[in-house]
N, C-alpha and C. Protein backbone atom coordinates (compact mmCIF):
# COMPACT_ATOMS: atom_id res chain seq x y z
N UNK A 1 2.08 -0.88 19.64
CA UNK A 1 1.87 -2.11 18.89
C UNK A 1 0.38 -2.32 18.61
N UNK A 2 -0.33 -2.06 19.35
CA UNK A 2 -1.70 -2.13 19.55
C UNK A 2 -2.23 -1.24 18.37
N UNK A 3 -1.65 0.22 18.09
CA UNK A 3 -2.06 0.99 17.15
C UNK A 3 -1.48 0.25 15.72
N UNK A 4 -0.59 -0.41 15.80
CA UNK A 4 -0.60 -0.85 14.61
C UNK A 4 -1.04 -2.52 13.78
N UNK A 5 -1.74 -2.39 15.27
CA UNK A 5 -2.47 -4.18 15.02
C UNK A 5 -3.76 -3.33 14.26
N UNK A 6 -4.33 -2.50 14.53
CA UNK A 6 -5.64 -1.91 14.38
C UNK A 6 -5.54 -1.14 13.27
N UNK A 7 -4.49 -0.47 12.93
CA UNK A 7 -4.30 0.22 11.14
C UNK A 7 -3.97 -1.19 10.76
N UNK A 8 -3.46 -1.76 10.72
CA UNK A 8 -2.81 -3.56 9.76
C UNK A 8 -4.78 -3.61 9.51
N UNK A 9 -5.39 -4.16 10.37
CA UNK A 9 -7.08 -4.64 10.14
C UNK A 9 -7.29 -3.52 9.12
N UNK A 10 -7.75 -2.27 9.73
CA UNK A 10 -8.00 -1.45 8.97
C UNK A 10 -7.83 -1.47 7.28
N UNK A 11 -6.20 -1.44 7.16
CA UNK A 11 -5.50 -1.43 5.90
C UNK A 11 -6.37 -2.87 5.27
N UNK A 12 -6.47 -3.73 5.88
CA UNK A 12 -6.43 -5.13 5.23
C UNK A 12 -8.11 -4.72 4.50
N UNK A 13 -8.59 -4.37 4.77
CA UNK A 13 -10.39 -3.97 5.38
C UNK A 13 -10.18 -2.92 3.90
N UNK A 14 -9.78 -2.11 4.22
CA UNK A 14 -9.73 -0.91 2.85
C UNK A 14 -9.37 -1.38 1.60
N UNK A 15 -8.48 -2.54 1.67
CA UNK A 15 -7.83 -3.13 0.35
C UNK A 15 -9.01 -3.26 -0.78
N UNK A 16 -9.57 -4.25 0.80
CA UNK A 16 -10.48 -5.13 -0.47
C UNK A 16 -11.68 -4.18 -0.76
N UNK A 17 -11.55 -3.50 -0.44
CA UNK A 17 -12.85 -2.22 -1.17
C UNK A 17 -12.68 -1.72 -2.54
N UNK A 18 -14.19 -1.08 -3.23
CA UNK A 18 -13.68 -1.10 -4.42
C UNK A 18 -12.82 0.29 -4.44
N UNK A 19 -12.54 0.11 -5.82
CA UNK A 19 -11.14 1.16 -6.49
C UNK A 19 -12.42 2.61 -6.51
N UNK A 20 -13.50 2.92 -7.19
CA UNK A 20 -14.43 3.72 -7.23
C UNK A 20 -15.10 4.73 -6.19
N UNK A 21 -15.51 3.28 -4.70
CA UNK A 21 -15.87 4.01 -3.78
C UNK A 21 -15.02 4.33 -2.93
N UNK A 22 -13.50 4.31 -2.76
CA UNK A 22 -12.75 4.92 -2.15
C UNK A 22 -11.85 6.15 -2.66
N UNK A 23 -12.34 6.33 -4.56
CA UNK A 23 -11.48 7.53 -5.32
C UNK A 23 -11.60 8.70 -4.39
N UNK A 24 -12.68 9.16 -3.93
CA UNK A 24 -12.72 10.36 -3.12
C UNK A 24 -11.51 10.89 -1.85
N UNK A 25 -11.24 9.57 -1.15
CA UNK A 25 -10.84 9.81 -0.35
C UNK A 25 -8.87 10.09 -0.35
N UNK A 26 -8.83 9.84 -1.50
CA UNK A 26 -7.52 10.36 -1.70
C UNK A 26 -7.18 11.47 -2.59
N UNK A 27 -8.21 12.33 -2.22
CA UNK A 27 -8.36 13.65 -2.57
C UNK A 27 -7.64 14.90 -2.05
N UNK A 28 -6.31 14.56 -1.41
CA UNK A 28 -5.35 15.26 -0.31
C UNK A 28 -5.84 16.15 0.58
N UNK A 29 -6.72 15.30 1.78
CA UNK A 29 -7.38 15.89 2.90
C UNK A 29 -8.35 16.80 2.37
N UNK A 30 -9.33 16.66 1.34
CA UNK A 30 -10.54 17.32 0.64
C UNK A 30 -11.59 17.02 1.99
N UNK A 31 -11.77 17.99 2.63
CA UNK A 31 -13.07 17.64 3.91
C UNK A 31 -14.26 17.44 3.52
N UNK A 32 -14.77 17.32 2.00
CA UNK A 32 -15.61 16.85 1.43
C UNK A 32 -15.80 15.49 0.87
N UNK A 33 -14.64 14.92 1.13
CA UNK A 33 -14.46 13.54 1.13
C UNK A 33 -15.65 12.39 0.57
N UNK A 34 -16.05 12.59 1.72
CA UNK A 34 -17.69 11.93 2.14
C UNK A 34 -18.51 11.81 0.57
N UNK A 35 -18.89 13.11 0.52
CA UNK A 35 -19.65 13.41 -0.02
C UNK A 35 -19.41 12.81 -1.94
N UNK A 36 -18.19 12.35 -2.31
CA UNK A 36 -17.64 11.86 -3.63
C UNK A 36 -17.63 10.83 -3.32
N UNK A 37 -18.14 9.79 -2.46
CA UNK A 37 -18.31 8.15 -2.45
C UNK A 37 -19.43 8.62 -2.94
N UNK A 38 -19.62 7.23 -4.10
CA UNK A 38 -20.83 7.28 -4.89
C UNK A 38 -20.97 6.17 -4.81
N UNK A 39 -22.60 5.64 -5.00
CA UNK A 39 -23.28 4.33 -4.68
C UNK A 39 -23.28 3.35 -5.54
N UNK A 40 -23.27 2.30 -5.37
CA UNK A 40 -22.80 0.90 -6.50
C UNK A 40 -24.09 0.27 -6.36
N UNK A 41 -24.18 -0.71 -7.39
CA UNK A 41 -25.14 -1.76 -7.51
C UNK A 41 -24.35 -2.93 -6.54
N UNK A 42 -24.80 -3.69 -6.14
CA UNK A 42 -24.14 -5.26 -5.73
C UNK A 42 -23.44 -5.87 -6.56
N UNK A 43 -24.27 -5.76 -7.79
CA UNK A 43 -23.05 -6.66 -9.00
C UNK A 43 -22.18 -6.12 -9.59
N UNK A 44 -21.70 -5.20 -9.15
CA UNK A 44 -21.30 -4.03 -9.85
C UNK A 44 -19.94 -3.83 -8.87
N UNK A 45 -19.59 -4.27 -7.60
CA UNK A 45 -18.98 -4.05 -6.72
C UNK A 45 -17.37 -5.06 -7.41
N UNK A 46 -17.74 -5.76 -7.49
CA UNK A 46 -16.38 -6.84 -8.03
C UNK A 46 -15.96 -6.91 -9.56
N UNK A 47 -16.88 -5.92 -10.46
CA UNK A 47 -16.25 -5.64 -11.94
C UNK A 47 -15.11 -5.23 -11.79
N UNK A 48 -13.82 -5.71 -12.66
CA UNK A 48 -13.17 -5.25 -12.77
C UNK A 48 -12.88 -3.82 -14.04
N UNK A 49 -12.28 -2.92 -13.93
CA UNK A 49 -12.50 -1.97 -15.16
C UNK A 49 -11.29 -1.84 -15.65
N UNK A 50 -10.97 -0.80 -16.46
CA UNK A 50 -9.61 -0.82 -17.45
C UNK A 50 -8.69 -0.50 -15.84
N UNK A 51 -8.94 0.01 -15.57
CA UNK A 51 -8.34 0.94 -14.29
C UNK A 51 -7.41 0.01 -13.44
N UNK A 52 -8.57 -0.92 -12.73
CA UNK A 52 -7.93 -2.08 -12.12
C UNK A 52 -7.34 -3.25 -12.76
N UNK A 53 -7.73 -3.28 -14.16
CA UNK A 53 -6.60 -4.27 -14.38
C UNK A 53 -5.03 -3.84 -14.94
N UNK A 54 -4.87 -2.18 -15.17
CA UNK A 54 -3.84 -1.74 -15.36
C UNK A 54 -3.12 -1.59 -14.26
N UNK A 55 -3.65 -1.50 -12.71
CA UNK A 55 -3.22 -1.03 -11.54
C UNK A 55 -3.00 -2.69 -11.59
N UNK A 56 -3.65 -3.56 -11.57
CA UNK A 56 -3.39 -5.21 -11.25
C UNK A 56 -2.06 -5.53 -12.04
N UNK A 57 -1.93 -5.20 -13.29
CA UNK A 57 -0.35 -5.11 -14.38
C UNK A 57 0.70 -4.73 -13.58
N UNK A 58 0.41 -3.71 -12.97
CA UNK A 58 1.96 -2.87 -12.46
C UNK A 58 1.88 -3.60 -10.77
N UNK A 59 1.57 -3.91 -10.31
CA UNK A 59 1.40 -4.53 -8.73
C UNK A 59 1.96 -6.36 -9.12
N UNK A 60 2.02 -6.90 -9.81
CA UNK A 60 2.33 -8.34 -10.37
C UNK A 60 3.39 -8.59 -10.95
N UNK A 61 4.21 -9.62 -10.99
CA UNK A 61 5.02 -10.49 -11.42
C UNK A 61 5.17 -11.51 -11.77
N UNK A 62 5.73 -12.15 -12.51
CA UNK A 62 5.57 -13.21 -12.55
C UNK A 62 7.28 -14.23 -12.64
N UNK A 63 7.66 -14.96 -11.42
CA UNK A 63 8.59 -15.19 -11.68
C UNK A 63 9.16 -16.95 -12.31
N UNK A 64 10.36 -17.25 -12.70
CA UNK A 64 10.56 -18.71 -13.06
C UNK A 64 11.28 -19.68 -11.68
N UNK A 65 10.77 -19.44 -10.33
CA UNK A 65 10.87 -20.38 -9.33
C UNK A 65 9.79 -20.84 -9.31
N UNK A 66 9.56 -22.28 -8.33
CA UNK A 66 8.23 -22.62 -8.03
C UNK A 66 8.52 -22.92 -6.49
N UNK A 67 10.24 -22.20 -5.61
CA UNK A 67 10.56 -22.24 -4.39
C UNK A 67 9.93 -21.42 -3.83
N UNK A 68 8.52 -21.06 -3.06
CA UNK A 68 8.10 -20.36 -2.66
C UNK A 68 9.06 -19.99 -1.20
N UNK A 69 10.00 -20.89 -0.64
CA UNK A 69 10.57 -20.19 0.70
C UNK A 69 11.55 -19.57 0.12
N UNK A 70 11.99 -19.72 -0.87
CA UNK A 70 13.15 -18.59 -1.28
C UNK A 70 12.24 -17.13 -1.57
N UNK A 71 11.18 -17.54 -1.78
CA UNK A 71 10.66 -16.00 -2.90
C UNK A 71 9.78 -15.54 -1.47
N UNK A 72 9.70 -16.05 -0.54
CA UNK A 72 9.62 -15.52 0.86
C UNK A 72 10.20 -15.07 2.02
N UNK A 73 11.72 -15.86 1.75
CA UNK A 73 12.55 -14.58 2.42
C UNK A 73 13.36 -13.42 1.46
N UNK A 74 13.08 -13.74 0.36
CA UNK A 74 13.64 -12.24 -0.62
C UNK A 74 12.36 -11.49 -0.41
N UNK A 75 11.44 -11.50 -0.16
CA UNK A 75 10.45 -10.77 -0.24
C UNK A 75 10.83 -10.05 1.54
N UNK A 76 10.73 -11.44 2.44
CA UNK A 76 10.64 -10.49 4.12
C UNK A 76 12.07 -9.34 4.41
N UNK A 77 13.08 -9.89 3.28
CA UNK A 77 14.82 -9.51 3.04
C UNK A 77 14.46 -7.96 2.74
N UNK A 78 13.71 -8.30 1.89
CA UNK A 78 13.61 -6.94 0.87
C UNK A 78 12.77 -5.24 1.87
N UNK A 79 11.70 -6.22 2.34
CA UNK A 79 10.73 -5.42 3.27
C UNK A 79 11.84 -4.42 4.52
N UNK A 80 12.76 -6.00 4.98
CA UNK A 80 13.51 -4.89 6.05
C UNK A 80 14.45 -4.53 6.02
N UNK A 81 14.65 -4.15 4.49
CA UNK A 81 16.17 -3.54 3.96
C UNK A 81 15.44 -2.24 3.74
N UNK A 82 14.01 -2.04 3.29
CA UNK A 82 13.46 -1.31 3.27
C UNK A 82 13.01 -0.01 4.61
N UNK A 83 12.94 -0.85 5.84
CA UNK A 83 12.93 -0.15 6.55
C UNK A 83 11.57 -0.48 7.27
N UNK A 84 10.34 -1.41 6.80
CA UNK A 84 9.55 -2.28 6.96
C UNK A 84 9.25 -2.96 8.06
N UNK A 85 8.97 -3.48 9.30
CA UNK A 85 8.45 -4.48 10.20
C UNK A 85 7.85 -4.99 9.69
N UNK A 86 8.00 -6.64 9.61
CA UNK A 86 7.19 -7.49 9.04
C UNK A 86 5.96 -7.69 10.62
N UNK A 87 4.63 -7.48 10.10
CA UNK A 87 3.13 -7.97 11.22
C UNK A 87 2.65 -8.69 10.83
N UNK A 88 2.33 -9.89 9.61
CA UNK A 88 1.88 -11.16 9.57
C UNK A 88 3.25 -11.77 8.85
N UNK A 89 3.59 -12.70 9.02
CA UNK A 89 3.99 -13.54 7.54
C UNK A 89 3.14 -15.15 7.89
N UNK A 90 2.61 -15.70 6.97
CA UNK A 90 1.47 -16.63 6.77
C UNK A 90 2.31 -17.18 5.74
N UNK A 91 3.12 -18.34 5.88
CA UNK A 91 4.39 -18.59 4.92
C UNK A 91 3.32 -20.11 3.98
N UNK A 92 2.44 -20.59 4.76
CA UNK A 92 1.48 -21.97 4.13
C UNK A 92 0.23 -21.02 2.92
N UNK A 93 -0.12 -19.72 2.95
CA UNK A 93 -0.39 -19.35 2.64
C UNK A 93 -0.06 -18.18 1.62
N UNK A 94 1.01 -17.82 1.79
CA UNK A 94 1.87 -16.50 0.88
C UNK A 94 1.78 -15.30 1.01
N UNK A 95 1.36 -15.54 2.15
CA UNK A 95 1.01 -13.79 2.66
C UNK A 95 2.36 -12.98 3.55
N UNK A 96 2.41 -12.02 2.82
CA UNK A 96 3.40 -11.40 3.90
C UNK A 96 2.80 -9.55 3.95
N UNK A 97 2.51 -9.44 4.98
CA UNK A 97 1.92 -7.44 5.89
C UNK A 97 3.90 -7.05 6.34
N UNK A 98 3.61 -6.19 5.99
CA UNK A 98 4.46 -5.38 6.68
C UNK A 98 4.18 -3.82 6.79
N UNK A 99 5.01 -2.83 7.41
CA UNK A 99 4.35 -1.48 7.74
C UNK A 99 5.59 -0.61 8.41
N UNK A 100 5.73 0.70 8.38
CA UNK A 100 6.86 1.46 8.68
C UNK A 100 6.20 2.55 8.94
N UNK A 101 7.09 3.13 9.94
CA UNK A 101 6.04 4.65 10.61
C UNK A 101 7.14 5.72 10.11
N UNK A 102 6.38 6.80 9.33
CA UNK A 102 6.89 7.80 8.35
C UNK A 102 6.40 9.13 8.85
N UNK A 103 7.11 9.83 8.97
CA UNK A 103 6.36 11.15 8.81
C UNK A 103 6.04 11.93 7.98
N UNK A 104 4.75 12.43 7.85
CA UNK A 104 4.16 12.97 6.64
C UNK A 104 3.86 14.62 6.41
N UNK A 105 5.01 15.51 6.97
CA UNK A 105 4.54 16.62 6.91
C UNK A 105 5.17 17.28 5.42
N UNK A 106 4.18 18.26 4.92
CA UNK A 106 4.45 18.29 3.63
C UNK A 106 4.73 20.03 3.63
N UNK A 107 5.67 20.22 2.92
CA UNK A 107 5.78 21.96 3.24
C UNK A 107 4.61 22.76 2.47
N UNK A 108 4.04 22.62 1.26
CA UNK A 108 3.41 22.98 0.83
C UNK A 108 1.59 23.36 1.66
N UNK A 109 1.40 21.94 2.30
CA UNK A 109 0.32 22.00 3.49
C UNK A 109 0.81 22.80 4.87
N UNK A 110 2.15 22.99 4.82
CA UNK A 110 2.04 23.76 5.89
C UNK A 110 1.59 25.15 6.09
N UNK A 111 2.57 25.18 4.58
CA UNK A 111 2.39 26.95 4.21
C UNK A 111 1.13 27.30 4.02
N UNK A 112 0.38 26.41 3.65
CA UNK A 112 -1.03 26.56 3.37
C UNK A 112 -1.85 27.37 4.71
N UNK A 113 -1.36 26.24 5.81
CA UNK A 113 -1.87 26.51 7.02
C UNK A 113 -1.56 27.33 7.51
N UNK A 114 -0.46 27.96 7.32
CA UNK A 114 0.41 29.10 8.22
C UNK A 114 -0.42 30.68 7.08
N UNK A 115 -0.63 30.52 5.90
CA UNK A 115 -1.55 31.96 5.54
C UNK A 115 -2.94 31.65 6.00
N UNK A 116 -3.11 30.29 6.12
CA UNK A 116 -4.86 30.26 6.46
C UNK A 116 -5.18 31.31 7.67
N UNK A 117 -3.98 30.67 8.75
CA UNK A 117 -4.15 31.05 10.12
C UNK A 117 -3.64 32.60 10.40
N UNK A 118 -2.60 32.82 9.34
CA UNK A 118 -2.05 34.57 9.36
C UNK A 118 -3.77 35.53 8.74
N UNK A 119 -4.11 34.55 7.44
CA UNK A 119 -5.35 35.79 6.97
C UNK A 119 -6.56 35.68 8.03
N UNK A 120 -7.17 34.29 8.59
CA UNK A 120 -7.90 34.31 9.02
C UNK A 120 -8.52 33.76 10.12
N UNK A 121 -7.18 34.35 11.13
CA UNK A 121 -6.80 33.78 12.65
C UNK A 121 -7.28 32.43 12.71
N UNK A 122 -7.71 31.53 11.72
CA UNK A 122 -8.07 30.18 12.14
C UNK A 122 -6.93 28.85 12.19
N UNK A 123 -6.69 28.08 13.23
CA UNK A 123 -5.62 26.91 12.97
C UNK A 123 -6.30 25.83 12.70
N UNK A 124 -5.47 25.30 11.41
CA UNK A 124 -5.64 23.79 10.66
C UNK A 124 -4.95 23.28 10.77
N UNK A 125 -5.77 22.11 10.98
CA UNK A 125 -4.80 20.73 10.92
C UNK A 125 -4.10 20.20 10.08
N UNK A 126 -2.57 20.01 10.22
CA UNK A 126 -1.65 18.82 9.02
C UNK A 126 -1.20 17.79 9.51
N UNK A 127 -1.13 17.06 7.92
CA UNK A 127 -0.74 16.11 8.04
C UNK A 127 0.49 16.33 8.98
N UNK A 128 1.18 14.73 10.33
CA UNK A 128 1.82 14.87 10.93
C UNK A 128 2.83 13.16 10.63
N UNK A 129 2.11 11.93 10.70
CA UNK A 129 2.52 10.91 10.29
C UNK A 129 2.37 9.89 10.02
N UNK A 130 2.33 8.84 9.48
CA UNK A 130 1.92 8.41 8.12
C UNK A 130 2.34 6.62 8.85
N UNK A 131 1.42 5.74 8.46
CA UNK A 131 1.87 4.25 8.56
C UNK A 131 1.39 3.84 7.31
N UNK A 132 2.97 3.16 6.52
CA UNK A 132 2.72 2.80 5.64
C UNK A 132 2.64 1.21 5.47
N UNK A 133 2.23 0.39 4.36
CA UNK A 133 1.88 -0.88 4.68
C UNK A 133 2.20 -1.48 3.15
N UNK A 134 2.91 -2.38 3.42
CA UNK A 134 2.96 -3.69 2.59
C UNK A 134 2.17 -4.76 2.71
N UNK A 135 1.64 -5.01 1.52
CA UNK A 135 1.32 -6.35 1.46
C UNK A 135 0.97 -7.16 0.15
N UNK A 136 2.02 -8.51 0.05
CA UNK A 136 1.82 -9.28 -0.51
C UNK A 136 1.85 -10.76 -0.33
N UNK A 137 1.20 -11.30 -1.87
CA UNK A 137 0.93 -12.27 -2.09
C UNK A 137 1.38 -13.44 -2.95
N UNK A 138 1.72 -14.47 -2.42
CA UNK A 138 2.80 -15.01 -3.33
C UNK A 138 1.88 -16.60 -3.81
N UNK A 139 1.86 -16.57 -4.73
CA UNK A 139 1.28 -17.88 -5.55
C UNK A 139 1.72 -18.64 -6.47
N UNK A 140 0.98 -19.65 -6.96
CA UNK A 140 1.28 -20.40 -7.95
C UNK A 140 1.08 -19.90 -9.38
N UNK A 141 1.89 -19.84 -10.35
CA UNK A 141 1.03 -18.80 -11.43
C UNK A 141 0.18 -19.97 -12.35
N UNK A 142 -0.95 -19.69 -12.83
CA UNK A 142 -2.11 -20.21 -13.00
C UNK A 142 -1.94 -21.08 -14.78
N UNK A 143 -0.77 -20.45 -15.61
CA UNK A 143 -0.60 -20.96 -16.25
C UNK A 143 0.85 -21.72 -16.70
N UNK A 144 1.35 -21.40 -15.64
CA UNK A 144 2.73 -22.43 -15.47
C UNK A 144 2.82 -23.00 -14.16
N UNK A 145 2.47 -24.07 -14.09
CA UNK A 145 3.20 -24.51 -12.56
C UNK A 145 4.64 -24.76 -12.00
N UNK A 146 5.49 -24.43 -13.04
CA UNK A 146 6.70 -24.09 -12.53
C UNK A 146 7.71 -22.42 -12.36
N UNK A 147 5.94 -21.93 -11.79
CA UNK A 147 6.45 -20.23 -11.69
C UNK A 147 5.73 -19.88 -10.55
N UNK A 148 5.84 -18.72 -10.37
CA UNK A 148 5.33 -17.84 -8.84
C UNK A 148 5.08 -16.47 -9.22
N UNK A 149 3.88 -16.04 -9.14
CA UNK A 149 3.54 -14.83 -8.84
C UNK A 149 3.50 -14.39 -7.77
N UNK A 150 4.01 -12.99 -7.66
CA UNK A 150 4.09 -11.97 -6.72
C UNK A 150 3.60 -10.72 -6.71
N UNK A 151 2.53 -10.52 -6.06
CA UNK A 151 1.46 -9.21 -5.75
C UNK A 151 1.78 -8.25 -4.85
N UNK A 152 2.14 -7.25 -5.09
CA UNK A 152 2.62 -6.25 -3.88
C UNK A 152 1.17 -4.84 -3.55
N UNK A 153 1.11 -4.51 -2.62
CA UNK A 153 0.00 -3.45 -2.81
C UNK A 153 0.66 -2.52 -1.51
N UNK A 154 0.63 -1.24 -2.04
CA UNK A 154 1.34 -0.17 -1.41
C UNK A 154 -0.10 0.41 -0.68
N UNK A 155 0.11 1.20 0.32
CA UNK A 155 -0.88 2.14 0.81
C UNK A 155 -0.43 2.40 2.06
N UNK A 156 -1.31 3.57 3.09
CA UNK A 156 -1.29 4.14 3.70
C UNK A 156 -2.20 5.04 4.35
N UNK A 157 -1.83 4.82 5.88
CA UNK A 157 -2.92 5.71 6.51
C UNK A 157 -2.20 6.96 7.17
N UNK A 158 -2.56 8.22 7.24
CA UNK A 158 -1.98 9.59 7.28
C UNK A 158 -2.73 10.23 8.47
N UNK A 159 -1.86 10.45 9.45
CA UNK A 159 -2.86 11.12 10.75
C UNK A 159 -2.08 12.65 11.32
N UNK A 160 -3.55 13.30 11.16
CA UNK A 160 -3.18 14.93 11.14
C UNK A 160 -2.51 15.47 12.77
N UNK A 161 -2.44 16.58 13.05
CA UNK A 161 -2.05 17.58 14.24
C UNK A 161 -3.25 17.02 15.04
N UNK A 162 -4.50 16.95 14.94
CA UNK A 162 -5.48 16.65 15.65
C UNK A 162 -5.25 15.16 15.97
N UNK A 163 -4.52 14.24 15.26
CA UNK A 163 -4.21 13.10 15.67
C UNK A 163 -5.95 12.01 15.15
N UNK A 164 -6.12 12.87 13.61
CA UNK A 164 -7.43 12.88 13.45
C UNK A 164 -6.65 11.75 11.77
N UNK A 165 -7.41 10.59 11.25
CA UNK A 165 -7.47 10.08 10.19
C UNK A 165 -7.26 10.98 9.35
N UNK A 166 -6.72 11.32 8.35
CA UNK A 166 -6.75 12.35 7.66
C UNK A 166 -7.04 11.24 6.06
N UNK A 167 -6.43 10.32 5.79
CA UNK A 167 -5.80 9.93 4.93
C UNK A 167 -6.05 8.36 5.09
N UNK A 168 -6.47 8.01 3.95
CA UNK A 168 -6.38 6.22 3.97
C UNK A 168 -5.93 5.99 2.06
N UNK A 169 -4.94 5.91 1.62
CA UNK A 169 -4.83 5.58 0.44
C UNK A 169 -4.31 4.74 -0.23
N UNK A 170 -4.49 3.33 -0.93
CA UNK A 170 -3.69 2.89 -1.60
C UNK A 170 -2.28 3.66 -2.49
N UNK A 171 -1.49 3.14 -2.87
CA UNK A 171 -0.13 4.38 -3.71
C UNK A 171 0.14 3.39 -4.81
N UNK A 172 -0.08 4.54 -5.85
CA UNK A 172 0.40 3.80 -6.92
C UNK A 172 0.90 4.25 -8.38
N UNK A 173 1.97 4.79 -7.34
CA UNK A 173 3.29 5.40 -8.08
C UNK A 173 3.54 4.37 -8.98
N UNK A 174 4.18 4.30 -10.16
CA UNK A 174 4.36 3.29 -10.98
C UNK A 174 5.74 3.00 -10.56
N UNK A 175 6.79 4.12 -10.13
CA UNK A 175 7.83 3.85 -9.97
C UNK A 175 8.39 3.03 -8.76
N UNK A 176 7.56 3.60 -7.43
CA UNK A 176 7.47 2.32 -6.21
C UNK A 176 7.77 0.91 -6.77
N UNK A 177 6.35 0.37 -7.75
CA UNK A 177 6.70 -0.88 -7.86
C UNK A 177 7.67 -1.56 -8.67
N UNK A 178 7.89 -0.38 -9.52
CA UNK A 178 9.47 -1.27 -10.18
C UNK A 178 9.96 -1.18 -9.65
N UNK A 179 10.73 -0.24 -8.60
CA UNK A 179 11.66 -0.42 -8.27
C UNK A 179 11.73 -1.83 -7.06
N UNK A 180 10.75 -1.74 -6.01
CA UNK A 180 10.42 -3.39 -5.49
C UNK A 180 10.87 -4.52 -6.21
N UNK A 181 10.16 -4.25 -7.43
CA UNK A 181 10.25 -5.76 -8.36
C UNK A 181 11.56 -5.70 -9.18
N UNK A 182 12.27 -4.78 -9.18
CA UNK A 182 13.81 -4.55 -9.60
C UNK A 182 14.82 -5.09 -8.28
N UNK A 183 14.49 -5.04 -7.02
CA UNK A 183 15.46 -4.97 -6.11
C UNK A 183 15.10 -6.92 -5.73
N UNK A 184 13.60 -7.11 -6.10
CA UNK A 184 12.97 -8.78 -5.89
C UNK A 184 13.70 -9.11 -6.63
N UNK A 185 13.73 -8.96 -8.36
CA UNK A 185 14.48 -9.73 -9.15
C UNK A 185 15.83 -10.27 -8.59
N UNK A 186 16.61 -8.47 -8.41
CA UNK A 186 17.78 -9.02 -8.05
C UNK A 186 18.49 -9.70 -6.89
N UNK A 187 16.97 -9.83 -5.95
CA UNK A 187 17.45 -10.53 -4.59
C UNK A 187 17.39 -12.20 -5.08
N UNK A 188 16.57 -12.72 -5.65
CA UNK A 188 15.81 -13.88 -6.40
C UNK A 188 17.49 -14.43 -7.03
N UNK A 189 17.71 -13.39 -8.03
CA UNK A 189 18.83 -13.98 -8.78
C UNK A 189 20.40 -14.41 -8.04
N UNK A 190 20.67 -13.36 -6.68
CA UNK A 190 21.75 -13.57 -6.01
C UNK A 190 21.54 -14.97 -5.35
N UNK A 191 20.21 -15.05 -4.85
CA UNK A 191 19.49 -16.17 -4.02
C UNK A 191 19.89 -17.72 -4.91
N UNK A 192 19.22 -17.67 -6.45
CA UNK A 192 19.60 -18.89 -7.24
C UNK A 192 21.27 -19.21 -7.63
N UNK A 193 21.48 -17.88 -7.65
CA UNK A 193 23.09 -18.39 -8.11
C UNK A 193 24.46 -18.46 -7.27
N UNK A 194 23.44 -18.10 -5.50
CA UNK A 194 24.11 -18.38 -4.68
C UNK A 194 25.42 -17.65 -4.46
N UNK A 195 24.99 -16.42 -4.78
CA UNK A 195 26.12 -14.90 -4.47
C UNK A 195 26.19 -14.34 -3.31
């Protein structure tokens, strides 16, 4: 529990970083990592670019309740149909963390490792398993007050054979979030019409 109070901080900590100085690091275990964070100005840290507001498009919703406890247990409903542990819900606020422990071994990295170590007696580390993390945000939408937006943000931290960080990445499959905001809709709609 403890390990996953400390990836939850972590995760929360990485979010808010920018989209730029963390591109490197989801470079699929590139040990050069490091070295592709590139340096920002201060004012320069909170621009938004085409990038993030297309990634901000597909992560958002916008729905026609203004019941935020309904659109908070279809949301906690949804998380542990998913397979999810909910670790905060902040229900005065609209926050809901959640997180699921996955394993992340990939055959392609294995095989990798298994000629590394056949050509050149050396053993590498793989990926072994993976905590993944939900989190969203549920609000008032800014130009209707009789609606609710809903923010979801996917990511994940990936820890190798060495039991070493390998991996910290936001995910942003386009298809993840429809399908979320396909299964929200239809939890939302059973919810109003009382199915």
């Amino acid at each position: 529990m403890h390990i996953i109070r400390q990836a939850s901080k972590f995760l929360l900590i990485f979010l808010f970083c920018s989209n730029s100085a963390w591109s490197g690091m989801s470079g699929g275990g590139d040990t050069g990592a490091s070295d592709a964070i590139e340096e920002m100005e201060a004012a320069d840290v909170l621009k938004l670019t085409a990038d993030s507001m297309a990634l901000r498009q597909m992560q958002t919703r916008k729905y026609s309740t203004r019941d935020d406890t309904k659109v908070i247990q279809a949301v906690v409903g949804l998380l542990q149909d998913d397979g999810f542990t909910i670790q905060e819900l902040e229900a005065d606020l609209g926050v809901v963390l959640g997180s699921k422990n996955r394993e992340a071994i990939e055959a392609g990295q294995v095989a990798a490792a298994v000629l590394v170590g056949v050509v050149f007696g050396v053993a590498i580390p793989i990926d072994k398993y993976q905590l993944m993390s939900a989190s969203i945000v549920i609000s008032e939408a800014p130009s209707d007050s009789n609606s609710t937006i809903v923010r979801v943000t996917f990511s994940r931290l990936v820890w190798n054979t060495d039991n070493d960080l390998s991996k910290a990445e936001r995910l942003e499959e386009p298809e993840m979030y429809q399908l979320f905001f396909s299964k929200l809709s239809k939890s939302l709609f059973l919810t109003e019409n009382q199915l």
